[in-house]
N, C-alpha and C. Protein backbone atom coordinates (compact mmCIF):
# COMPACT_ATOMS: atom_id res chain seq x y z
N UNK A 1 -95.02 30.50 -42.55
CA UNK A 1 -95.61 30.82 -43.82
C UNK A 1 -94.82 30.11 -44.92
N UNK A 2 -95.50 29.25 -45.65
CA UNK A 2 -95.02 28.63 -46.67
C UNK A 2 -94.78 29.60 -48.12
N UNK A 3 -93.55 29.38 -48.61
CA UNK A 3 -93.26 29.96 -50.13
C UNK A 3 -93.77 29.17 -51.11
N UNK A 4 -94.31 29.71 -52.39
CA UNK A 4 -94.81 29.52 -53.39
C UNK A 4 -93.59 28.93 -54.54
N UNK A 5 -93.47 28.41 -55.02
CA UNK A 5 -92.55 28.08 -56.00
C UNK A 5 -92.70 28.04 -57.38
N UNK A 6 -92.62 28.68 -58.26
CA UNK A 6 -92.45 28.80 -59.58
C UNK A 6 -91.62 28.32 -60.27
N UNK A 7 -91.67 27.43 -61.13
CA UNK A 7 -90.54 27.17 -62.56
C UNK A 7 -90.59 28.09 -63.21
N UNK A 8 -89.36 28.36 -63.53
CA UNK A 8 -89.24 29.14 -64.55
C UNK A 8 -90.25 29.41 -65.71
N UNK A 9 -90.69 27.70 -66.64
CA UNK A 9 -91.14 27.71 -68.03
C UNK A 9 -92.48 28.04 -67.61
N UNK A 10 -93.20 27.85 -65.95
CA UNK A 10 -94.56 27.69 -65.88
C UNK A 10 -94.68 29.74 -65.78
N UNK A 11 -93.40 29.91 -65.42
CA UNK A 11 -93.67 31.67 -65.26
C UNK A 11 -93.50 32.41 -66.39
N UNK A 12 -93.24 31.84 -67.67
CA UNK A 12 -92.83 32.06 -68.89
C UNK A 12 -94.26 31.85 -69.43
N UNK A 13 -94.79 30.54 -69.25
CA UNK A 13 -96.13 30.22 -69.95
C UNK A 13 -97.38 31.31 -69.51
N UNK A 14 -97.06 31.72 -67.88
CA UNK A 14 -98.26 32.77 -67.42
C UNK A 14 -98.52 33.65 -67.99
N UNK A 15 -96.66 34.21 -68.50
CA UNK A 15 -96.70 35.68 -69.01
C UNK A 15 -97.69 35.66 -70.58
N UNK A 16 -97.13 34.40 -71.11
CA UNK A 16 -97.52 34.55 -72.59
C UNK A 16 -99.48 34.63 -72.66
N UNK A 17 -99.71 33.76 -71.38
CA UNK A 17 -100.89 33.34 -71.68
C UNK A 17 -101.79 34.99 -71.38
N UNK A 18 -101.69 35.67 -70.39
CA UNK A 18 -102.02 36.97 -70.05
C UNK A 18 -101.76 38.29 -71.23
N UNK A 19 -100.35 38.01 -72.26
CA UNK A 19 -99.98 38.81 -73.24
C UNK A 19 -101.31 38.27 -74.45
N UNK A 20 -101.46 37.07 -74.61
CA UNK A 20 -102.77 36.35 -75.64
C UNK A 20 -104.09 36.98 -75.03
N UNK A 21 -104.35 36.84 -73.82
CA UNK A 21 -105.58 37.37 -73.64
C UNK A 21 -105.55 38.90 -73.74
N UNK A 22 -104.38 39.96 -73.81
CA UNK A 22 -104.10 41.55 -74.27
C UNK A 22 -104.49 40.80 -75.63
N UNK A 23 -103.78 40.53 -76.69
CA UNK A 23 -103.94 40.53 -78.10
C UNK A 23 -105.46 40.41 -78.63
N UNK A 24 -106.31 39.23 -77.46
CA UNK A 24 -107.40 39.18 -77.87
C UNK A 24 -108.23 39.64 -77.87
N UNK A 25 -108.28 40.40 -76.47
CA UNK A 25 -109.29 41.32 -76.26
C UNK A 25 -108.77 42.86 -77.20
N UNK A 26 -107.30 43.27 -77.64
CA UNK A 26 -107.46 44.31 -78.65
C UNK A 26 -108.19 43.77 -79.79
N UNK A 27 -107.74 42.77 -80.45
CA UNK A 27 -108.33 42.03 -81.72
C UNK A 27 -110.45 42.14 -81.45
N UNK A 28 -111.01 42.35 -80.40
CA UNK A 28 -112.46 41.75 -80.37
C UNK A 28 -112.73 43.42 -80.49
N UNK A 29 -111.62 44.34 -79.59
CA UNK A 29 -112.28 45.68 -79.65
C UNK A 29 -111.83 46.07 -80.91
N UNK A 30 -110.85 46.05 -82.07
CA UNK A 30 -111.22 46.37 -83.20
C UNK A 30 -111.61 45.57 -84.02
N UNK A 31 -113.01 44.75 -84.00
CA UNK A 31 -113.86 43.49 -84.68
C UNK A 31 -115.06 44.52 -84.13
N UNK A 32 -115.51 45.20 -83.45
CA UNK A 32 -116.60 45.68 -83.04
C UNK A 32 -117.15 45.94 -84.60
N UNK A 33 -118.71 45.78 -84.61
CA UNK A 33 -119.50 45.85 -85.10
C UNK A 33 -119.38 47.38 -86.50
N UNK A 34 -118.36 47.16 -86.89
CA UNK A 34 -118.23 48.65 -87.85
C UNK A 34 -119.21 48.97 -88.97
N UNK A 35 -119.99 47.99 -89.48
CA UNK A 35 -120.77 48.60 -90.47
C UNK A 35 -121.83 49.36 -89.72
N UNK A 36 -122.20 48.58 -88.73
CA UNK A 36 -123.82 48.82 -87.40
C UNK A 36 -123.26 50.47 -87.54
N UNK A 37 -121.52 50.25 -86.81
CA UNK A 37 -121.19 51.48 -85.77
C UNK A 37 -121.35 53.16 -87.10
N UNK A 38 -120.75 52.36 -88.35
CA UNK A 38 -120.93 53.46 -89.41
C UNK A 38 -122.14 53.92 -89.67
N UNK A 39 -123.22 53.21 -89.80
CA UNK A 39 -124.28 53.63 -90.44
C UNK A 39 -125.08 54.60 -88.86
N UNK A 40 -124.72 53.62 -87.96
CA UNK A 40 -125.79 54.63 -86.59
C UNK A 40 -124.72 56.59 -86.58
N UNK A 41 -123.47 56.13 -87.05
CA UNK A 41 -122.81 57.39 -87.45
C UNK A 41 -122.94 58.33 -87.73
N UNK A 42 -123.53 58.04 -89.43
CA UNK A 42 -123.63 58.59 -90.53
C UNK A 42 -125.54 58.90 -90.13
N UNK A 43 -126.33 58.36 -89.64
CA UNK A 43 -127.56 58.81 -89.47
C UNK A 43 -127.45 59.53 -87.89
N UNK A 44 -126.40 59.97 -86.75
CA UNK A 44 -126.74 60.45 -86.16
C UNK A 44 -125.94 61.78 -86.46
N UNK A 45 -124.55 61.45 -87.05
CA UNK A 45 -123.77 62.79 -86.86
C UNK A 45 -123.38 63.63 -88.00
N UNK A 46 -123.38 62.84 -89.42
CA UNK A 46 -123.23 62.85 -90.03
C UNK A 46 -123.34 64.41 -91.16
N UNK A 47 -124.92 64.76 -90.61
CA UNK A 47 -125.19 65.87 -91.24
C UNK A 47 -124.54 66.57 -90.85
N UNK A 48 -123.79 67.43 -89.84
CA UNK A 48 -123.16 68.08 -89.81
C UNK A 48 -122.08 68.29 -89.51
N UNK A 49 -121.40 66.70 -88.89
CA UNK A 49 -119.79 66.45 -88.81
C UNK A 49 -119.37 66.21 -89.79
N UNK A 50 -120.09 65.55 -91.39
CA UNK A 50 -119.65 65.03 -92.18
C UNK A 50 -119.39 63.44 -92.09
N UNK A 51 -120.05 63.11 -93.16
CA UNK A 51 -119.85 61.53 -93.39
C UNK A 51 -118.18 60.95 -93.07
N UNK A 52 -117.11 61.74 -93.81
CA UNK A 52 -116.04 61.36 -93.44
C UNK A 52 -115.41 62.17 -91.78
N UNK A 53 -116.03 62.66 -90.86
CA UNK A 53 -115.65 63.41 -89.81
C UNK A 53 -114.83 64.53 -90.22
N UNK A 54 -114.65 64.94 -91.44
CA UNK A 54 -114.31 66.45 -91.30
C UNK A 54 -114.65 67.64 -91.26
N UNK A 55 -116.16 67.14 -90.56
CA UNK A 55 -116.45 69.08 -90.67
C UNK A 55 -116.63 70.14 -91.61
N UNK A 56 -117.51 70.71 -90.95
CA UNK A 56 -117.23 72.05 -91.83
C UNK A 56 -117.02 73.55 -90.99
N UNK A 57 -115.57 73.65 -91.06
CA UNK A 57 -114.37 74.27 -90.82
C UNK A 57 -114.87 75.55 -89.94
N UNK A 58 -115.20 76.61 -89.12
CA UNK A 58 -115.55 77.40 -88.13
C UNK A 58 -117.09 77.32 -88.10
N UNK A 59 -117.56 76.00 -88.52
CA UNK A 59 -119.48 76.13 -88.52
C UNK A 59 -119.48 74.82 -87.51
N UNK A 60 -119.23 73.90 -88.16
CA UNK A 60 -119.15 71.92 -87.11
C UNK A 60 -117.67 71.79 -86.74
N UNK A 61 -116.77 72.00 -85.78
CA UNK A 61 -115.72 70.87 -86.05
C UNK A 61 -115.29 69.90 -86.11
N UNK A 62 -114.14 69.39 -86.78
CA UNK A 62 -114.28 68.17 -87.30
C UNK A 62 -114.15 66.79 -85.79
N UNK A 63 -114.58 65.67 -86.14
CA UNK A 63 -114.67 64.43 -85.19
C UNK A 63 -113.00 63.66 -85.65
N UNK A 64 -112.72 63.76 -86.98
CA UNK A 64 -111.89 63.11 -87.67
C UNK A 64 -110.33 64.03 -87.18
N UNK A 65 -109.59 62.60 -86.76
CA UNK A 65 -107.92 63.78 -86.35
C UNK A 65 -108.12 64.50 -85.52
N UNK A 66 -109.38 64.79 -84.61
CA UNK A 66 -109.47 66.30 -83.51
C UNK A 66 -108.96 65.96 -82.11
N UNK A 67 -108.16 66.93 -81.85
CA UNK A 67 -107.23 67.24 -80.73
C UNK A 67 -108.49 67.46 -79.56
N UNK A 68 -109.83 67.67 -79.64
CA UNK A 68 -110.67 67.90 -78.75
C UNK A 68 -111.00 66.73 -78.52
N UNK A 69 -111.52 65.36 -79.62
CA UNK A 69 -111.90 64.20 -79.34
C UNK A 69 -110.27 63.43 -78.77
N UNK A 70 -109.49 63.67 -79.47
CA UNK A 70 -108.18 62.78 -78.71
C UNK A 70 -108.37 63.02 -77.28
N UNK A 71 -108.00 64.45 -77.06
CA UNK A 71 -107.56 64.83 -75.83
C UNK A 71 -109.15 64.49 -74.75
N UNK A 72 -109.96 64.49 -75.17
CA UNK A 72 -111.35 64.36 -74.59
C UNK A 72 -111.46 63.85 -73.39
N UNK A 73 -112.69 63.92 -72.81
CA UNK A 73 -113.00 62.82 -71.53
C UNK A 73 -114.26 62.17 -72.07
N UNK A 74 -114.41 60.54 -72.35
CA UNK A 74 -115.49 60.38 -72.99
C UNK A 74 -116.83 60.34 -72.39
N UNK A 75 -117.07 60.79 -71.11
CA UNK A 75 -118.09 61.07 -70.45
C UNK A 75 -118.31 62.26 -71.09
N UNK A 76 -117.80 63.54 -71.11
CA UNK A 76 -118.09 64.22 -71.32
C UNK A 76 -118.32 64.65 -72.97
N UNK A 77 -117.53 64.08 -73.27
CA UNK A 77 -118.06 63.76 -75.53
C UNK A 77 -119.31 63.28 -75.26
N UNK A 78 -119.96 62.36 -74.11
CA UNK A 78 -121.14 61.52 -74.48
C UNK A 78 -122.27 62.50 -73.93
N UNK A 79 -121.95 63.26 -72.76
CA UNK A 79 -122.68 64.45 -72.85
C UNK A 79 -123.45 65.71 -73.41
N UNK A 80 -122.30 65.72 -74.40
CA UNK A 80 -122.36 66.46 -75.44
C UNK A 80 -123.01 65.95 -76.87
N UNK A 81 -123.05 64.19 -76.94
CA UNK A 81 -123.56 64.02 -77.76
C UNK A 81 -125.61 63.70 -76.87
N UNK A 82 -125.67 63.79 -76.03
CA UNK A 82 -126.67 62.86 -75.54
C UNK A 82 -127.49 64.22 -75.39
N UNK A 83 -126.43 65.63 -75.12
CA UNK A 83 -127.49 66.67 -74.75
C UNK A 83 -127.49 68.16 -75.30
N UNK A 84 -126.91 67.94 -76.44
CA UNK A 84 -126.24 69.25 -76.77
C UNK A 84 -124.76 70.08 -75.80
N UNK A 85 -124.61 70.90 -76.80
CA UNK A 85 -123.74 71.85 -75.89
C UNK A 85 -123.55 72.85 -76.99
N UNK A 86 -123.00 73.88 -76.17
CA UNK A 86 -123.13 75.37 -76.52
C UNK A 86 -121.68 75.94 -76.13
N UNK A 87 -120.99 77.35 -76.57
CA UNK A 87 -120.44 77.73 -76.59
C UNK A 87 -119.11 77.95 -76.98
N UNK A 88 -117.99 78.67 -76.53
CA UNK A 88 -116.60 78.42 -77.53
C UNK A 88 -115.57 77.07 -77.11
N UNK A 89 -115.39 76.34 -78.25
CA UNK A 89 -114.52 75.72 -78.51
C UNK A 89 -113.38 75.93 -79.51
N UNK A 90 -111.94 75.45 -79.43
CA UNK A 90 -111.06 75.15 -80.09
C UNK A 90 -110.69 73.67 -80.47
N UNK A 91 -111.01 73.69 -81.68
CA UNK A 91 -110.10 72.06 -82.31
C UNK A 91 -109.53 72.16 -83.11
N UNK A 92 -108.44 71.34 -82.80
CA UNK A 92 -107.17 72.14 -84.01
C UNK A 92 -106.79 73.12 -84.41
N UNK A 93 -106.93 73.84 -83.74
CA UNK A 93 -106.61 75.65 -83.86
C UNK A 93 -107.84 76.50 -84.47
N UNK A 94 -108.48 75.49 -84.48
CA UNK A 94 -110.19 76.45 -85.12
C UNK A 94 -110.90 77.03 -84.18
N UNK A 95 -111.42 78.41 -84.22
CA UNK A 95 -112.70 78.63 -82.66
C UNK A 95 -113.96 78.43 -83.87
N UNK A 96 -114.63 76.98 -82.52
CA UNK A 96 -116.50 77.08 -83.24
C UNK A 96 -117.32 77.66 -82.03
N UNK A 97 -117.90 78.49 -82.41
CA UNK A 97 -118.88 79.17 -81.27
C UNK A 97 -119.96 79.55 -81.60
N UNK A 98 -120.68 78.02 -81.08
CA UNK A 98 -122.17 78.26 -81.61
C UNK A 98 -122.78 76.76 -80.63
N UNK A 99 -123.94 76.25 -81.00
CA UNK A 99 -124.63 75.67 -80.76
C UNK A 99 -124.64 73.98 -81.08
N UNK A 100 -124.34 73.14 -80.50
CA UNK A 100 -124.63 71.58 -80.91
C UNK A 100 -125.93 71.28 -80.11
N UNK A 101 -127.16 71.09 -80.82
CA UNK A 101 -128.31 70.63 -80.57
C UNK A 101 -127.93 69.02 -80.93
N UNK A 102 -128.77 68.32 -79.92
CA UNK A 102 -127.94 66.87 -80.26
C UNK A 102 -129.15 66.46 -81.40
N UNK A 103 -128.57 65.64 -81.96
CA UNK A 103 -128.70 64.81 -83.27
C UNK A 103 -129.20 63.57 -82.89
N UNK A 104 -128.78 62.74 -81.38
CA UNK A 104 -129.33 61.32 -81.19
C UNK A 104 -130.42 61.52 -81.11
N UNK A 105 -131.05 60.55 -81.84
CA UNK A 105 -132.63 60.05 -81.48
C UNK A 105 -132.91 58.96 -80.37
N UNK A 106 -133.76 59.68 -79.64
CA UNK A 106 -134.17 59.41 -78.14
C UNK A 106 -134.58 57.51 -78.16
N UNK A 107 -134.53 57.12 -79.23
CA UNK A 107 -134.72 55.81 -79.29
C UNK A 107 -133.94 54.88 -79.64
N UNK A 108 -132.78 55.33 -79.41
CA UNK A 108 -131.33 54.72 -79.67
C UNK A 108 -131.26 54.06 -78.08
N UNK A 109 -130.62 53.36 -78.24
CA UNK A 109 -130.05 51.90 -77.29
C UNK A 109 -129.07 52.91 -76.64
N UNK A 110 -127.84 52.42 -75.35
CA UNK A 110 -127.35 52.81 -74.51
C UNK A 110 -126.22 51.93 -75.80
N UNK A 111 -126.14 51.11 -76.04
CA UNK A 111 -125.78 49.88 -76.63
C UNK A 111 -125.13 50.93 -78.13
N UNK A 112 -126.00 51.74 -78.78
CA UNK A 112 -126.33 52.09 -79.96
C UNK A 112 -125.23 53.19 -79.68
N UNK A 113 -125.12 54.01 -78.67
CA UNK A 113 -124.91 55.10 -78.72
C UNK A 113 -123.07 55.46 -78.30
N UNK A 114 -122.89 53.94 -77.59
CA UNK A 114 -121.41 53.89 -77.13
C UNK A 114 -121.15 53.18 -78.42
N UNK A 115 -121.52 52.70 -79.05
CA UNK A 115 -121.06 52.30 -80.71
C UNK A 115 -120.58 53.45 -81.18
N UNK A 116 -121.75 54.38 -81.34
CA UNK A 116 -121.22 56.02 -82.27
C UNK A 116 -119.52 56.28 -82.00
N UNK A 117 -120.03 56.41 -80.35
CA UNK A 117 -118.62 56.78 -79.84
C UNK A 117 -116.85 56.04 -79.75
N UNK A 118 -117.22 54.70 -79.90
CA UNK A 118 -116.09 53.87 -80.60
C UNK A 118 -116.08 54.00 -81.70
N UNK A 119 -117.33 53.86 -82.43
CA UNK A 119 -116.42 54.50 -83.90
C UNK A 119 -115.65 55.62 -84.02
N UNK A 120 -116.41 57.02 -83.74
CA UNK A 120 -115.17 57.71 -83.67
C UNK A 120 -113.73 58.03 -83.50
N UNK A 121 -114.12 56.83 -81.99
CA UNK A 121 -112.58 56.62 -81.49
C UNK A 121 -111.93 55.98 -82.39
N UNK A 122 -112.39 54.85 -82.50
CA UNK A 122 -111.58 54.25 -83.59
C UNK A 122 -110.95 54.26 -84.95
N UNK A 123 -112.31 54.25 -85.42
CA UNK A 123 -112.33 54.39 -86.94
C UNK A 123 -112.02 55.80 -87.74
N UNK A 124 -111.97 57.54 -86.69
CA UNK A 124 -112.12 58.64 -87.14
C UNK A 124 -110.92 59.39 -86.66
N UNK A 125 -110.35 58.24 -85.72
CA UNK A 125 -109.20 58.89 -84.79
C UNK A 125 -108.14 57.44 -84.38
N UNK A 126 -108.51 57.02 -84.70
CA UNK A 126 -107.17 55.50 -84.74
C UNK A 126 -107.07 55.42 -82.84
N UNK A 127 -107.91 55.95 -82.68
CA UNK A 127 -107.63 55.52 -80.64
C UNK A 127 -108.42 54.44 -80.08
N UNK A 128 -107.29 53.30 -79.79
CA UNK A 128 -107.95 52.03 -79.55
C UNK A 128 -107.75 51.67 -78.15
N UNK A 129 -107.38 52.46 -77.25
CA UNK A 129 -107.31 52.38 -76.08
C UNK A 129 -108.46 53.09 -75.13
N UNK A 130 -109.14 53.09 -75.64
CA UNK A 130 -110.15 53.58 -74.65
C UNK A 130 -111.56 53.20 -75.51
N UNK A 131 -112.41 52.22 -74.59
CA UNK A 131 -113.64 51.41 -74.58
C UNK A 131 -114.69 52.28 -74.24
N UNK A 132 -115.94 52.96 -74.89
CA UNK A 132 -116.72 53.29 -74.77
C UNK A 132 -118.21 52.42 -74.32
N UNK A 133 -118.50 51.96 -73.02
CA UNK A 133 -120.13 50.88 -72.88
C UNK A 133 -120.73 51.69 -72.51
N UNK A 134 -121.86 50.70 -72.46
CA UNK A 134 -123.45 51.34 -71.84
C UNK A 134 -123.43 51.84 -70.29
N UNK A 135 -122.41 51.46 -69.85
CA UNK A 135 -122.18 52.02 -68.32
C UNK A 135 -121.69 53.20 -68.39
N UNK A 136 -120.80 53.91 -69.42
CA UNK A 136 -120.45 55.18 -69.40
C UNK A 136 -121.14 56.02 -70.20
N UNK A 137 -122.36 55.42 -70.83
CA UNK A 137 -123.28 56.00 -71.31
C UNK A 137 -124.53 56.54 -70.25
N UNK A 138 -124.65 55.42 -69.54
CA UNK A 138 -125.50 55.58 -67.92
C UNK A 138 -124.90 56.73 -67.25
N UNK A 139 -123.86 56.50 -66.82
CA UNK A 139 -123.03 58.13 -66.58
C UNK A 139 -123.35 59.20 -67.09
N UNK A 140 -123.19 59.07 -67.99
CA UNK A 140 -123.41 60.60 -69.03
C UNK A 140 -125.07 61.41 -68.41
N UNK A 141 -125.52 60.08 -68.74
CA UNK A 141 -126.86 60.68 -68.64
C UNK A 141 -127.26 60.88 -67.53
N UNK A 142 -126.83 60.30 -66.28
CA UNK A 142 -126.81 60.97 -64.98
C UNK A 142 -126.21 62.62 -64.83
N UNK A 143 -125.06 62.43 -65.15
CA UNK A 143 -124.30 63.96 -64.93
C UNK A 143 -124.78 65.01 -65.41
N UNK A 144 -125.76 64.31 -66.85
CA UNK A 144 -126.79 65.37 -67.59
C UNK A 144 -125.52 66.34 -68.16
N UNK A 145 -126.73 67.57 -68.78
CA UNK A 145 -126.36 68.67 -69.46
C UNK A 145 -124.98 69.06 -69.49
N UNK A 146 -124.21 69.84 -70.24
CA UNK A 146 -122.98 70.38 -69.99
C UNK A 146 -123.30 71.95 -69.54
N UNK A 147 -122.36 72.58 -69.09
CA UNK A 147 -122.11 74.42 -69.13
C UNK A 147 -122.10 74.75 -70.11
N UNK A 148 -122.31 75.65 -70.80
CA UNK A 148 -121.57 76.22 -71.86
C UNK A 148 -120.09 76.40 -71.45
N UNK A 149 -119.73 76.25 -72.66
CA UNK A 149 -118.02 76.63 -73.02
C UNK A 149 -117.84 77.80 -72.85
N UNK A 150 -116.75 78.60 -71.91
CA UNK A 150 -116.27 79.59 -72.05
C UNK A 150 -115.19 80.08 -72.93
């Protein structure tokens, strides 16, 4: 079995070139489409998360800063946005216990709807590590409905 041989500068150049393609692909995921992602936002969630994601305080909780969206699983945020959900939650030390009838309109894109959800991430919660697509939107809508919250 023959060994592979590396120079040093060519194992130096690999690293950099693999660290450029990290920089670029963060740089393209925060370039995503933010006015599109605001306005499909503000017309799906808006009325009752609030234009700026803060809620209104034991009635909506807030999208903006929430320890429920940080800590989240985004299959299951997309569940919740795709199908409603019901019952008790805590965010940020608030209990909301009531009803989310979903807000998307059934004629939104797969495309449209993992937008919402990077914005949030992004733009409402500074979390740029986790990519919301149309494939985990396909998910969602397979797994269907949630339980209610206990």
């Amino acid at each position: 079995m023959r060994k592979i041989r590396i120079k040093k500068s060519t194992f130096i150049i690999m690293i950099l070139i693999v660290f450029a393609f990290g920089v670029i692909w963060k740089a393209s995921l925060l370039a995503f489409d933010v006015a599109r992602a605001e306005n499909l936002y503000i017309n799906q969630c808006a009325n009752c998360h609030r234009k700026d994601g803060s809620g209104v305080k034991r009635v909506y909780p807030p999208l903006k800063n929430a320890d429920y969206v940080r800590d989240g699983n985004k299959i299951e945020l997309l569940r919740g946005m795709l199908f409603g959900r019901s019952g008790r939650i805590v965010v940020n030390g608030y209990t909301y216990n009531g009803v989310m009838t979903t807000e998307i309109d059934n004629s939104l894109s797969d495309e449209d709807i993992a937008l919402i959800l990077n914005y949030v991430f992004i733009k409402l919660n500074n979390i740029t590590d986790r990519i919301v697509t149309e494939k985990d939107v396909k998910e969602a809508r397979k797994q269907g409905k949630l339980p209610p919250h206990k």
